[in-house]
N, C-alpha and C. Protein backbone atom coordinates (compact mmCIF):
# COMPACT_ATOMS: atom_id res chain seq x y z
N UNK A 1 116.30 115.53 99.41
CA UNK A 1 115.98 116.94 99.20
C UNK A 1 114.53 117.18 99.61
N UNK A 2 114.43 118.20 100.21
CA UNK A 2 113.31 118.37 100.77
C UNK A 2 111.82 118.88 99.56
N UNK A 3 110.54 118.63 99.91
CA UNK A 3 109.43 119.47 98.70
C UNK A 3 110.01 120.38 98.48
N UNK A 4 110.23 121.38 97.22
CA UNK A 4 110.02 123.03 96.75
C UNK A 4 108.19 122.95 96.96
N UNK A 5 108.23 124.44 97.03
CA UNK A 5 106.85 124.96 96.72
C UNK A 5 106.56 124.43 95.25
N UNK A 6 107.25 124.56 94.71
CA UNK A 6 107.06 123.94 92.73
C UNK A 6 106.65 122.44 92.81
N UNK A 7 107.60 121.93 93.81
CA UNK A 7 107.23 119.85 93.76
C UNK A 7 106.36 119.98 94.24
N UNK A 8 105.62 120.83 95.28
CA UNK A 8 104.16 120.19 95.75
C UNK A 8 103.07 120.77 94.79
N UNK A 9 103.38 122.09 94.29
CA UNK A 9 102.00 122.44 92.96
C UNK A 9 102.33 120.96 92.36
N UNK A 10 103.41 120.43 91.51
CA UNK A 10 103.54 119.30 90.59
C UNK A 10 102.59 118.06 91.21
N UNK A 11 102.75 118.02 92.52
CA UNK A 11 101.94 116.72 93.07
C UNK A 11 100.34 117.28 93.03
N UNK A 12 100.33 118.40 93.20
CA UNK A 12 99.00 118.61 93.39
C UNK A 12 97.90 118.36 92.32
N UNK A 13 98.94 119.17 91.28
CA UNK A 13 98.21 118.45 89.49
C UNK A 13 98.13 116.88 89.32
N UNK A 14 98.82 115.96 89.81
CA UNK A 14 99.22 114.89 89.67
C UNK A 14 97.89 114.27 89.11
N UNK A 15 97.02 114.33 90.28
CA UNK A 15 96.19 113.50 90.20
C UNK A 15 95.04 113.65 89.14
N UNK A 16 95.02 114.98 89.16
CA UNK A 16 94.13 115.39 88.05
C UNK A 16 94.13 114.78 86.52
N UNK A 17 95.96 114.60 86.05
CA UNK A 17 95.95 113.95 85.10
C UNK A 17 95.81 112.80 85.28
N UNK A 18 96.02 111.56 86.12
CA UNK A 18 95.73 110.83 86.67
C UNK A 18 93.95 110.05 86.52
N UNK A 19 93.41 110.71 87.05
CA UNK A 19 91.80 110.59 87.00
C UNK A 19 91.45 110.94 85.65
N UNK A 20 91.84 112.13 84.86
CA UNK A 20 91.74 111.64 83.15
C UNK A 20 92.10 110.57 82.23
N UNK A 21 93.32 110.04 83.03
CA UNK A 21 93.59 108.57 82.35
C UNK A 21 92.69 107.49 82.74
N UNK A 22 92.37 107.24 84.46
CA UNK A 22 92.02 106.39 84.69
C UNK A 22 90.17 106.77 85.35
N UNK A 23 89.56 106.28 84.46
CA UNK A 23 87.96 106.93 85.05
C UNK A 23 87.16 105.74 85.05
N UNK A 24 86.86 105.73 86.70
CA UNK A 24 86.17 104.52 87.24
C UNK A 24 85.48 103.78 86.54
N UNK A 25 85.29 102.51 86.63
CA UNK A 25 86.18 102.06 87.13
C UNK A 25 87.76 101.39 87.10
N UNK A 26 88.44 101.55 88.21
CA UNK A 26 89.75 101.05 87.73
C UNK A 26 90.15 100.23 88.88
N UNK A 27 91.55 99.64 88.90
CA UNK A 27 92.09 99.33 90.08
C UNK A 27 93.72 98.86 89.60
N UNK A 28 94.31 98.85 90.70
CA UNK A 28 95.57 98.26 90.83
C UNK A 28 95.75 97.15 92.03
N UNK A 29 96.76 96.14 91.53
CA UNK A 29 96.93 94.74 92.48
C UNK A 29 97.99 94.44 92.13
N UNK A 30 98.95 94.12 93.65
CA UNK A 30 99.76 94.14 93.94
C UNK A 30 100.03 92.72 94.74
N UNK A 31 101.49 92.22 94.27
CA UNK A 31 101.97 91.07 95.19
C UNK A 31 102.84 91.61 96.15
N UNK A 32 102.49 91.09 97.07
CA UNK A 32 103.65 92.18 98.90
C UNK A 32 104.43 91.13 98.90
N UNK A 33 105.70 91.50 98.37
CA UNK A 33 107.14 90.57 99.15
C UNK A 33 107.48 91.08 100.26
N UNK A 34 108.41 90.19 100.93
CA UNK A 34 109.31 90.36 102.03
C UNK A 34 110.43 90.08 102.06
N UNK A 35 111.73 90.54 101.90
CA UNK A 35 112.99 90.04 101.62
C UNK A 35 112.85 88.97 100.15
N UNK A 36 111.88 89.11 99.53
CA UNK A 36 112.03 88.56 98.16
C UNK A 36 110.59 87.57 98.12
N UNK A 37 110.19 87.15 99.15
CA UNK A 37 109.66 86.58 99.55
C UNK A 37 107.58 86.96 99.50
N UNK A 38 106.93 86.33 98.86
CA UNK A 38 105.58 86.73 99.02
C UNK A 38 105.00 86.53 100.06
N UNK A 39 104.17 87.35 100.37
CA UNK A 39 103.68 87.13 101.75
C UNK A 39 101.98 88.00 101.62
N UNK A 40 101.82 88.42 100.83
CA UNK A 40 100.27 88.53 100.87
C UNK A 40 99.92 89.87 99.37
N UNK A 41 98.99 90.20 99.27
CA UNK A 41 98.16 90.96 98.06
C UNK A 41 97.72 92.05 99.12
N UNK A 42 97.98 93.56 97.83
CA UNK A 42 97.16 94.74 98.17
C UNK A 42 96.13 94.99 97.30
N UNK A 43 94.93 95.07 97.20
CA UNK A 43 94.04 95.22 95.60
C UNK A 43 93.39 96.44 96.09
N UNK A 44 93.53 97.37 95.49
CA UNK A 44 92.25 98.60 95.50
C UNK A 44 91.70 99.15 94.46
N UNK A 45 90.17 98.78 94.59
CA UNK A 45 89.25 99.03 93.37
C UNK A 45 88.10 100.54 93.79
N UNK A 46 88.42 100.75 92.27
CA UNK A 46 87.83 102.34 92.45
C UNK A 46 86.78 102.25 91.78
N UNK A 47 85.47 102.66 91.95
CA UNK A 47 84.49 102.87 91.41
C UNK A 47 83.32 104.47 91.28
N UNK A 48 82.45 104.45 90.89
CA UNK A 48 81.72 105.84 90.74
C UNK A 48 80.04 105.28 91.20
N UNK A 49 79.96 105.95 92.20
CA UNK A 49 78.86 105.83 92.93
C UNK A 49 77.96 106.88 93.38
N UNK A 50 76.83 107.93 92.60
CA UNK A 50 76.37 108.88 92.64
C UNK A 50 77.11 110.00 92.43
N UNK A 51 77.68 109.39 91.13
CA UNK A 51 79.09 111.02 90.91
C UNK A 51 80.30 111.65 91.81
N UNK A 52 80.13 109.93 92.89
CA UNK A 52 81.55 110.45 94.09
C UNK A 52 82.21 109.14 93.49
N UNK A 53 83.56 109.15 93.93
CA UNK A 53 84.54 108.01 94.10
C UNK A 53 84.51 107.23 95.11
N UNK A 54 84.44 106.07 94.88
CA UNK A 54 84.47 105.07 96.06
C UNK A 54 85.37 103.88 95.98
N UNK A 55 86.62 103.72 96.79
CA UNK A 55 87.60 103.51 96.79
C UNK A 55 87.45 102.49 97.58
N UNK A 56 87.80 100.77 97.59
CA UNK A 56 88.09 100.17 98.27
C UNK A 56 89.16 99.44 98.01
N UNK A 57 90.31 99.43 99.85
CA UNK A 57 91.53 99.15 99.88
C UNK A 57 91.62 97.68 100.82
N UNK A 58 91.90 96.55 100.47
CA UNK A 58 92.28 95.40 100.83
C UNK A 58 93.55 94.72 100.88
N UNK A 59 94.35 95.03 101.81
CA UNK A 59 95.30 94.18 102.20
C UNK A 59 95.73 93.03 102.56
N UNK A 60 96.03 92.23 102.51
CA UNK A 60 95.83 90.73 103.35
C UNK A 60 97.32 90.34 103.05
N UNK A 61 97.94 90.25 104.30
CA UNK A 61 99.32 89.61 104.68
C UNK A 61 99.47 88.63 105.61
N UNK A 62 99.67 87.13 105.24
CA UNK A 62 100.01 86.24 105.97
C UNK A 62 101.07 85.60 105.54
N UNK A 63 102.26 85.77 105.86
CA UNK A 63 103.43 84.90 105.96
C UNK A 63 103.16 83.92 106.81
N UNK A 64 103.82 82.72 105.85
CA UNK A 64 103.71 81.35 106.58
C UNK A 64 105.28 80.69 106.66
N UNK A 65 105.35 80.02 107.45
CA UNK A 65 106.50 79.27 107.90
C UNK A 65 106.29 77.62 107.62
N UNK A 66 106.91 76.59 106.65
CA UNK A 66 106.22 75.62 106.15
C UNK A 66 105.03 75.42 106.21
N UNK A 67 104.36 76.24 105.59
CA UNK A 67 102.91 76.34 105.55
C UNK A 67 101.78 77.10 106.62
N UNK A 68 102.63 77.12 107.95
CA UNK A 68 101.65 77.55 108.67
C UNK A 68 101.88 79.08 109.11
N UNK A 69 100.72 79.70 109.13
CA UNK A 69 100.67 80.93 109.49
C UNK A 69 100.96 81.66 110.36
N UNK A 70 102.44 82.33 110.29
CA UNK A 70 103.22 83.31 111.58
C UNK A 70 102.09 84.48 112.04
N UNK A 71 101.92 85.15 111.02
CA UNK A 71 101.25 85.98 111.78
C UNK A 71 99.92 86.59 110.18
N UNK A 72 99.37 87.49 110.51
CA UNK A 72 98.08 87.86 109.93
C UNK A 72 97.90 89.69 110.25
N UNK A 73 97.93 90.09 109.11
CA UNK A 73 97.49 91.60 108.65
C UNK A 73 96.76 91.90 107.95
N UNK A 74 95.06 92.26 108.38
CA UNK A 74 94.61 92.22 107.28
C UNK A 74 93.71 93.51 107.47
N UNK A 75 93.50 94.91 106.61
CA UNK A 75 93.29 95.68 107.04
C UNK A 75 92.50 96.21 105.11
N UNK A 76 91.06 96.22 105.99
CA UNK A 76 90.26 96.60 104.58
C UNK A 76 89.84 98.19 104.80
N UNK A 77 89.90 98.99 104.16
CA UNK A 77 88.61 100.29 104.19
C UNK A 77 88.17 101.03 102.97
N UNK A 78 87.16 101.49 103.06
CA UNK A 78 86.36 101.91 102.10
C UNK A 78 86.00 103.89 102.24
N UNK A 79 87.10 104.43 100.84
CA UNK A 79 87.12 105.39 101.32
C UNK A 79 85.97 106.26 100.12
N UNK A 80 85.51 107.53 100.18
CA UNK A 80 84.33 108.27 99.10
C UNK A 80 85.29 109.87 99.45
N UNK A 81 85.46 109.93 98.04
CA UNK A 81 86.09 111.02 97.81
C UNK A 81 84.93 111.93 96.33
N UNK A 82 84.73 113.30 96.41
CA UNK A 82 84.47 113.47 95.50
C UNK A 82 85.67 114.26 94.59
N UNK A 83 85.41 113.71 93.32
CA UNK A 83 86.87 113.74 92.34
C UNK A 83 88.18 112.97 93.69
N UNK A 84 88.70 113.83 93.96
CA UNK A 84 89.79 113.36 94.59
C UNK A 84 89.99 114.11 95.97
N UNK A 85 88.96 114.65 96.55
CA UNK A 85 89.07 115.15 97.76
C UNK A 85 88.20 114.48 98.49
N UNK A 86 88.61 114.23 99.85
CA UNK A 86 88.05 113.47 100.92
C UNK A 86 86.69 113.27 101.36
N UNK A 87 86.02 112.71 101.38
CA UNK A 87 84.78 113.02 102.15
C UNK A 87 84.63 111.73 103.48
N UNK A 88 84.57 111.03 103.09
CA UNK A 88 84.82 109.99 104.23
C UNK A 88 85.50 108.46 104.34
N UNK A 89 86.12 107.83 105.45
CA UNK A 89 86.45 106.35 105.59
C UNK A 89 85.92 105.55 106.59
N UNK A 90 85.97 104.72 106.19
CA UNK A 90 85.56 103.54 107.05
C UNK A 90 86.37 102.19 107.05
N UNK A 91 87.47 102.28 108.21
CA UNK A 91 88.35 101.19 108.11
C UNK A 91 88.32 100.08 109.21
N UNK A 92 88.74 99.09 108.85
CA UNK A 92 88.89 97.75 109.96
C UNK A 92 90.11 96.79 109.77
N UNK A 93 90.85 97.14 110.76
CA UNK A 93 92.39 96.82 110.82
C UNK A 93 91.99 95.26 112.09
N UNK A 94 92.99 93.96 111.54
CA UNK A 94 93.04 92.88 111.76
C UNK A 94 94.73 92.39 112.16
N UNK A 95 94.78 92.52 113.04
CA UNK A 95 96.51 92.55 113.29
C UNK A 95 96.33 91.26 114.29
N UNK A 96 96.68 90.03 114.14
CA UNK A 96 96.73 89.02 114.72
C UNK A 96 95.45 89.11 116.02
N UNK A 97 94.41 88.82 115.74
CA UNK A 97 93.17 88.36 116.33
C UNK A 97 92.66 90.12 116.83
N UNK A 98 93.73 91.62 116.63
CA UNK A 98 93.30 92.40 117.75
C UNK A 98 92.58 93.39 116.36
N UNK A 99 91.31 94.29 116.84
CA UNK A 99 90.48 94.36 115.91
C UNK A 99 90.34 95.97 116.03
N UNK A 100 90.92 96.79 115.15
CA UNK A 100 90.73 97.99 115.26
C UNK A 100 90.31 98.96 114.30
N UNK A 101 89.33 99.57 114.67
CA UNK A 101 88.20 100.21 113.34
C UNK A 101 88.09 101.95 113.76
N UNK A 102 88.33 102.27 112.55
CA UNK A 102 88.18 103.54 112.61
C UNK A 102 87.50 104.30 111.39
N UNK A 103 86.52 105.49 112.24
CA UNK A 103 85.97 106.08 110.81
C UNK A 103 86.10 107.50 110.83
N UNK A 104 85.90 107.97 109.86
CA UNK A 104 86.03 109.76 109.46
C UNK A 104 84.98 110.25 108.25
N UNK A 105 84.51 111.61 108.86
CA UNK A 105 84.10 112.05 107.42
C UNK A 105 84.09 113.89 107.70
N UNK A 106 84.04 114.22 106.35
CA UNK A 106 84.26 115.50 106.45
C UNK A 106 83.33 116.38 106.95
N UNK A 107 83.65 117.52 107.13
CA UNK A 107 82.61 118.54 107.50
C UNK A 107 82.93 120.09 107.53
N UNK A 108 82.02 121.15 107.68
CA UNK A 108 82.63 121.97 107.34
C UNK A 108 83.33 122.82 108.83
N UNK A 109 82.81 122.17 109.40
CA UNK A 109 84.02 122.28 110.59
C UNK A 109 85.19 121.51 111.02
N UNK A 110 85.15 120.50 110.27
CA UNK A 110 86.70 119.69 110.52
C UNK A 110 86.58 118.37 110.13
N UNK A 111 87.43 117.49 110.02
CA UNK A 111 87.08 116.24 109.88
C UNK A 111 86.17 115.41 111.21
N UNK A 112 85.77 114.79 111.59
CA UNK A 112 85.21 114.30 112.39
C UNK A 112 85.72 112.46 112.40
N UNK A 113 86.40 112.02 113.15
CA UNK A 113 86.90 110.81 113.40
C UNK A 113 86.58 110.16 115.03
N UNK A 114 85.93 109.21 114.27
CA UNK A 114 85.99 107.95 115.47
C UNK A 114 87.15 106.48 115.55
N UNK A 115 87.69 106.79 116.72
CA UNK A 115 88.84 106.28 116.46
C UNK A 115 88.53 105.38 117.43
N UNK A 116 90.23 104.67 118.02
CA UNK A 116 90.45 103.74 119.25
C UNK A 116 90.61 104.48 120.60
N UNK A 117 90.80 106.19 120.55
CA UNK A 117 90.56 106.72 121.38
C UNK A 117 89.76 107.73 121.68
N UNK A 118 88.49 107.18 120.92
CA UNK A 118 87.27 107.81 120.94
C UNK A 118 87.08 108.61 119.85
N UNK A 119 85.91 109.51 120.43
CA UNK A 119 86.02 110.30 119.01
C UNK A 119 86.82 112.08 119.14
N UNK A 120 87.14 112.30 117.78
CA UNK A 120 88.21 113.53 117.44
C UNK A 120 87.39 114.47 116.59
N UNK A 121 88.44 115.60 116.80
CA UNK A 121 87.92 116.25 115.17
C UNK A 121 89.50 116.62 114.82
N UNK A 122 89.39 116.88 113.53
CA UNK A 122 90.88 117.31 112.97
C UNK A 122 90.49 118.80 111.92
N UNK A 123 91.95 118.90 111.09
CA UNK A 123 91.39 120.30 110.63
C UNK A 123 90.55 119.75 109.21
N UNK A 124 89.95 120.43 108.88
CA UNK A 124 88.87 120.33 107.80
C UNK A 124 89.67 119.93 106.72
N UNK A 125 90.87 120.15 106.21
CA UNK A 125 91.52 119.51 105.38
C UNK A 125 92.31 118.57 105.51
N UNK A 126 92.07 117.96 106.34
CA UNK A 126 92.91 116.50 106.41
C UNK A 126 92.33 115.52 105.46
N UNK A 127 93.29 114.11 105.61
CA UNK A 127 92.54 113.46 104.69
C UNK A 127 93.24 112.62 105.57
N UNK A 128 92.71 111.06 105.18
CA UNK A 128 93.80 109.86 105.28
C UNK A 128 95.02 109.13 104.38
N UNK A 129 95.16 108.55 105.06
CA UNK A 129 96.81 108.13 104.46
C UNK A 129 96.50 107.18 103.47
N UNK A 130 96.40 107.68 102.12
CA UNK A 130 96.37 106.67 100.71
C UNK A 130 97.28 106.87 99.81
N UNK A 131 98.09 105.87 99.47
CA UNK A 131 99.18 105.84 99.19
C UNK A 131 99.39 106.01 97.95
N UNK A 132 97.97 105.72 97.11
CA UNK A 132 97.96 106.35 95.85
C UNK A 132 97.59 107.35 95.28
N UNK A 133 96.98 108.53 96.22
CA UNK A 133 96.67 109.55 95.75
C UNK A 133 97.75 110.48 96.25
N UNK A 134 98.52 110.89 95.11
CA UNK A 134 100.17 111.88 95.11
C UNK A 134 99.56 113.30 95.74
N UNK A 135 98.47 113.79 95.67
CA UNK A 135 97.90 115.22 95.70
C UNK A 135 98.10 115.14 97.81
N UNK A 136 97.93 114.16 97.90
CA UNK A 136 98.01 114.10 99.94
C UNK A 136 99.22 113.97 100.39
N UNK A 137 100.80 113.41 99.17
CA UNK A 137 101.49 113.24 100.23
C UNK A 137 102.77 114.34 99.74
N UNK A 138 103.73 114.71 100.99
CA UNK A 138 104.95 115.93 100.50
C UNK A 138 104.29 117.06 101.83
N UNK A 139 103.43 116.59 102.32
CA UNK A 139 102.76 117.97 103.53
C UNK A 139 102.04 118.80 103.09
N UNK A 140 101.43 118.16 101.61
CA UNK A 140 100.37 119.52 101.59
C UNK A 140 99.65 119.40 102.61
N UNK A 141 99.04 118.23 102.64
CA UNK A 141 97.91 118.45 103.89
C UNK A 141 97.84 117.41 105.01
N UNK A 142 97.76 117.88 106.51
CA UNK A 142 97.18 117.02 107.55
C UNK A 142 97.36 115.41 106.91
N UNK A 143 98.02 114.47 107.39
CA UNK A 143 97.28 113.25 107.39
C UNK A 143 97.05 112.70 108.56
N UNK A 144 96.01 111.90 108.26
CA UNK A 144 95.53 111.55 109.37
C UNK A 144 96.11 109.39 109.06
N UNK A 145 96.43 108.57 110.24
CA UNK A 145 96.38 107.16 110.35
C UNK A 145 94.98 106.59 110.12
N UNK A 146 94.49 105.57 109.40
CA UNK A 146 93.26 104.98 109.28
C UNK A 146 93.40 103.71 109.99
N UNK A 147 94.43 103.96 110.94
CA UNK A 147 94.55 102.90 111.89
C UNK A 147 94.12 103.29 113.54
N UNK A 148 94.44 105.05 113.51
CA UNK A 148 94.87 105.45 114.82
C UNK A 148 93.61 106.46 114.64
N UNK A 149 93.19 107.19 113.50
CA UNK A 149 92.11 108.12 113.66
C UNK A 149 93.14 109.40 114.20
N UNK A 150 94.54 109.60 114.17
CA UNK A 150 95.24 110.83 114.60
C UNK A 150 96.02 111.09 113.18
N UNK A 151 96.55 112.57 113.50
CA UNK A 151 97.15 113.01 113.00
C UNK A 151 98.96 112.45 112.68
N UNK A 152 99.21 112.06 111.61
CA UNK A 152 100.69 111.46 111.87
C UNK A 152 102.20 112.70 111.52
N UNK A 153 102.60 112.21 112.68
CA UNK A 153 104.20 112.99 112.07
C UNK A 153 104.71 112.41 110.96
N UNK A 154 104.98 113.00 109.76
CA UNK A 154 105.71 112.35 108.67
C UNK A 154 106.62 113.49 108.13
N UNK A 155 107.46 113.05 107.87
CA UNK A 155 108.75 113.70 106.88
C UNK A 155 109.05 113.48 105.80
N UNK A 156 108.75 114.25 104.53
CA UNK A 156 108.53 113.96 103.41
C UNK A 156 109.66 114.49 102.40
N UNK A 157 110.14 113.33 101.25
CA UNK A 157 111.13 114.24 100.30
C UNK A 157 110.63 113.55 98.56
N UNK A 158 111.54 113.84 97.58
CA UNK A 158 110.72 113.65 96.83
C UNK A 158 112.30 113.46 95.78
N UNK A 159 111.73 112.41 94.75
CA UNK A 159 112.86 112.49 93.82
C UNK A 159 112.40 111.91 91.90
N UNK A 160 113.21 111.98 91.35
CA UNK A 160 112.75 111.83 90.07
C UNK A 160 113.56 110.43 89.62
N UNK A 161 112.32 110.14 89.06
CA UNK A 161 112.84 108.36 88.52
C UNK A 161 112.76 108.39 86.74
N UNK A 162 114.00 107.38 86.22
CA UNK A 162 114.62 107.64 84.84
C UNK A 162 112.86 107.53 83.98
N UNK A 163 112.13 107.49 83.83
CA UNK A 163 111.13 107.31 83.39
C UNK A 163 109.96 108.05 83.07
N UNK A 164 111.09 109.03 83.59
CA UNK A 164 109.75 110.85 83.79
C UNK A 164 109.12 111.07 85.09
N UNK A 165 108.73 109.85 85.89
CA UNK A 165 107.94 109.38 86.97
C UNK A 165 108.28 109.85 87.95
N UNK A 166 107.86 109.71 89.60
CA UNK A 166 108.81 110.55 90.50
C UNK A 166 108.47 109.64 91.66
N UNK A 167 108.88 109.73 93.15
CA UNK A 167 109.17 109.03 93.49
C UNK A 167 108.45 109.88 95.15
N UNK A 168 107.78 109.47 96.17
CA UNK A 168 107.77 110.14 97.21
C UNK A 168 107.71 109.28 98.16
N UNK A 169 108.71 109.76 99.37
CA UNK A 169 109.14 108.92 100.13
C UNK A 169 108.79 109.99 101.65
N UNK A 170 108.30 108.96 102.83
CA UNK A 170 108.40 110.04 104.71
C UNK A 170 109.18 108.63 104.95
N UNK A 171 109.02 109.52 106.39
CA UNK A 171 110.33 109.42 107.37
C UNK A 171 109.13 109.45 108.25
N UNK A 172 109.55 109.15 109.52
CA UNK A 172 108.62 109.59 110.96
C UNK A 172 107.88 108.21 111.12
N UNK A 173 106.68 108.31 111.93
CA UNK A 173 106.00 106.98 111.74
C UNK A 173 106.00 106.10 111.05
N UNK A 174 106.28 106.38 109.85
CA UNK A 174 106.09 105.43 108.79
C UNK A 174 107.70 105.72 107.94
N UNK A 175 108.27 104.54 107.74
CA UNK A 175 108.90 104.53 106.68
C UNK A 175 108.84 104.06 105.37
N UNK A 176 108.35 104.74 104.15
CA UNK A 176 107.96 104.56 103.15
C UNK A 176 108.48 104.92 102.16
N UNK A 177 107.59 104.77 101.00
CA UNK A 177 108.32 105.41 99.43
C UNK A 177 107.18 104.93 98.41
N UNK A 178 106.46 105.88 97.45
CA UNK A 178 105.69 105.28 96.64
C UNK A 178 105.92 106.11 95.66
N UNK A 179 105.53 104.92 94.52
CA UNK A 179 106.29 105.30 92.91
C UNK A 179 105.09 105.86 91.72
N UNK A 180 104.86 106.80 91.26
CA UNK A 180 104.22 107.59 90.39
C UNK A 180 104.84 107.38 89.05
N UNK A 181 103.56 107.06 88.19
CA UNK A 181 104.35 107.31 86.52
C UNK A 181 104.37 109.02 86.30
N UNK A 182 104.56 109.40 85.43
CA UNK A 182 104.61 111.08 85.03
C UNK A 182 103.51 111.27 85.19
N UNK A 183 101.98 111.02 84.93
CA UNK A 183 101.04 110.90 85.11
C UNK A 183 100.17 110.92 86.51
N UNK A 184 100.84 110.93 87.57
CA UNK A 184 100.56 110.95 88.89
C UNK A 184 100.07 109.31 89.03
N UNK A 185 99.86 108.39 88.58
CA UNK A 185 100.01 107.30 88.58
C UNK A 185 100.01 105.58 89.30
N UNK A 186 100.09 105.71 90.37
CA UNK A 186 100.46 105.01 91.27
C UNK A 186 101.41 103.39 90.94
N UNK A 187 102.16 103.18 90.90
CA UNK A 187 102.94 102.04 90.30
C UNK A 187 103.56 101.35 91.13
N UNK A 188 104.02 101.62 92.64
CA UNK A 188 104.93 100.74 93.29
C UNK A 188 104.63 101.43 94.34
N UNK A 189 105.23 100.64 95.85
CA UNK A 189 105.13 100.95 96.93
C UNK A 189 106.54 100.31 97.73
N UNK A 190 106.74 100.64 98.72
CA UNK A 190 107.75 99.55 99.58
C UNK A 190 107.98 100.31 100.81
N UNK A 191 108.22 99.33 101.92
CA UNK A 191 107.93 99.88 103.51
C UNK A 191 108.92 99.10 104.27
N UNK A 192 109.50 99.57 105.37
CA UNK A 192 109.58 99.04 106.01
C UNK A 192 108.88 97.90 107.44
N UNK A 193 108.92 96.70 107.89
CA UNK A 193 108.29 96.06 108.28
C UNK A 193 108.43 96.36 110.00
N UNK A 194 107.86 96.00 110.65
CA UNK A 194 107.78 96.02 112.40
C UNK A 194 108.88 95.45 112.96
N UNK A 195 109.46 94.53 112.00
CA UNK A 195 110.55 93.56 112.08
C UNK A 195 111.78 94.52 111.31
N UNK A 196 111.81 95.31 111.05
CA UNK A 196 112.69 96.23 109.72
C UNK A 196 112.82 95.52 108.72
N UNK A 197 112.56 94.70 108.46
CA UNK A 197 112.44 93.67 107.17
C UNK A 197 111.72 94.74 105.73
N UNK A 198 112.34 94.73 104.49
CA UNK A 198 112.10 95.77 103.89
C UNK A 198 110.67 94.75 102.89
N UNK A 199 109.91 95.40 102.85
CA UNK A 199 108.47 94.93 102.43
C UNK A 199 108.25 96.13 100.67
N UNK A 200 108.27 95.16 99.65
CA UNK A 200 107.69 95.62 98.52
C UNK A 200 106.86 95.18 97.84
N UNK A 201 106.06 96.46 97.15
CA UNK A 201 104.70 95.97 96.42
C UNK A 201 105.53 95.88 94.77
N UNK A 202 105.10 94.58 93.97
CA UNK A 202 105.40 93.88 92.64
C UNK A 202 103.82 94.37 92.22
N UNK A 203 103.36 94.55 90.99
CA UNK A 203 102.19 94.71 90.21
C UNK A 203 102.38 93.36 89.62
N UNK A 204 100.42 92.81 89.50
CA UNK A 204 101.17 91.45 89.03
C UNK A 204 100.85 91.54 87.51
N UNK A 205 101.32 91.08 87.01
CA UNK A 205 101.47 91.19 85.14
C UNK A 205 100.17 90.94 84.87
């Protein structure tokens, strides 16, 4: 089922209650399976740094094959939001030896991004693609790749989980789904892989 105008006000509050529960610093860490299988950690730690948010996201995925390492994903960035709106990123994506960095920050003429194909501007309300802040995803606003520095096609729907919690899932570039307590929350993730291999985030106890 597609957003109502009502599910995206609901996401939009999300976070607000959200940031009343959780006030920097905080974080969540995650074990990344693969078909059941572990294959690397997501950790992102939030902190308060001159009364802005400063968000850093660390991925690291290496599946190994009796021990030795198939391949390597490792993609860190460091994003400053004040409260929960954008102000800038700075990312560096590690995809088997090839090295791709991209940055953005706001302005009052648009976002401003330096990407892999130079530099952009986007519309002033874009943001990037963070998977835990519910208030960016359903189409309220522009996202932008912190891989690509562009704008992504995504298709977004939304559903309710037995727990009060809710559930938001795109389509398009990315196939995804990330899990919210009632609270706007962030609790789970799961993706599909390059391989279609279905990839989920476990919280570790």
């Amino acid at each position: 089922m597609d957003l109502s105008r009502r599910a995206l006000a609901l996401l939009a509050l999300a976070p607000a209650a959200a940031a009343a529960q959780l006030a920097p610093p905080f974080a969540w860490r995650f074990r990344v399976t693969r078909n059941g299988t572990d294959i690397g950690t997501h950790e992102v730690r939030v902190t308060e740094q001159g009364g802005q948010r400063v968000t850093h996201s660390e991925v690291m995925v290496v599946p190994r094959v009796l021990g030795v390492v198939v391949y390597r994903f490792e993609h860190r960035y460091t994003e400053v939001t004040d409260g929960w709106r954008f102000r800038s990123v700075e990312s560096r994506l590690n995809r088997n030896g090839r090295i791709v960095e991209v940055s953005a920050r706001a302005t009052p003429d648009g976002v401003l991004v330096q990407g892999p194909d130079g530099p952009g501007r986007l519309p002033a309300n874009a943001a990037p693609l963070s998977w835990w802040d519910p208030s960016r995803l359903g189409g309220v606003v522009p996202i932008f790749g912190t891989t690509t520095g562009q704008i992504m096609d995504l298709r977004w729907s939304r559903r309710g989980l037995p727990n009060g919690g809710f559930a938001v899932a795109c389509t398009g570039e990315v196939e995804a789904e990330c899990l919210f307590s009632r609270d706007g929350v962030w609790t789970g993730f799961s993706t599909v892989g390059d391989d279609g291999s279905r990839v989920i985030y476990q919280p570790f106890a």
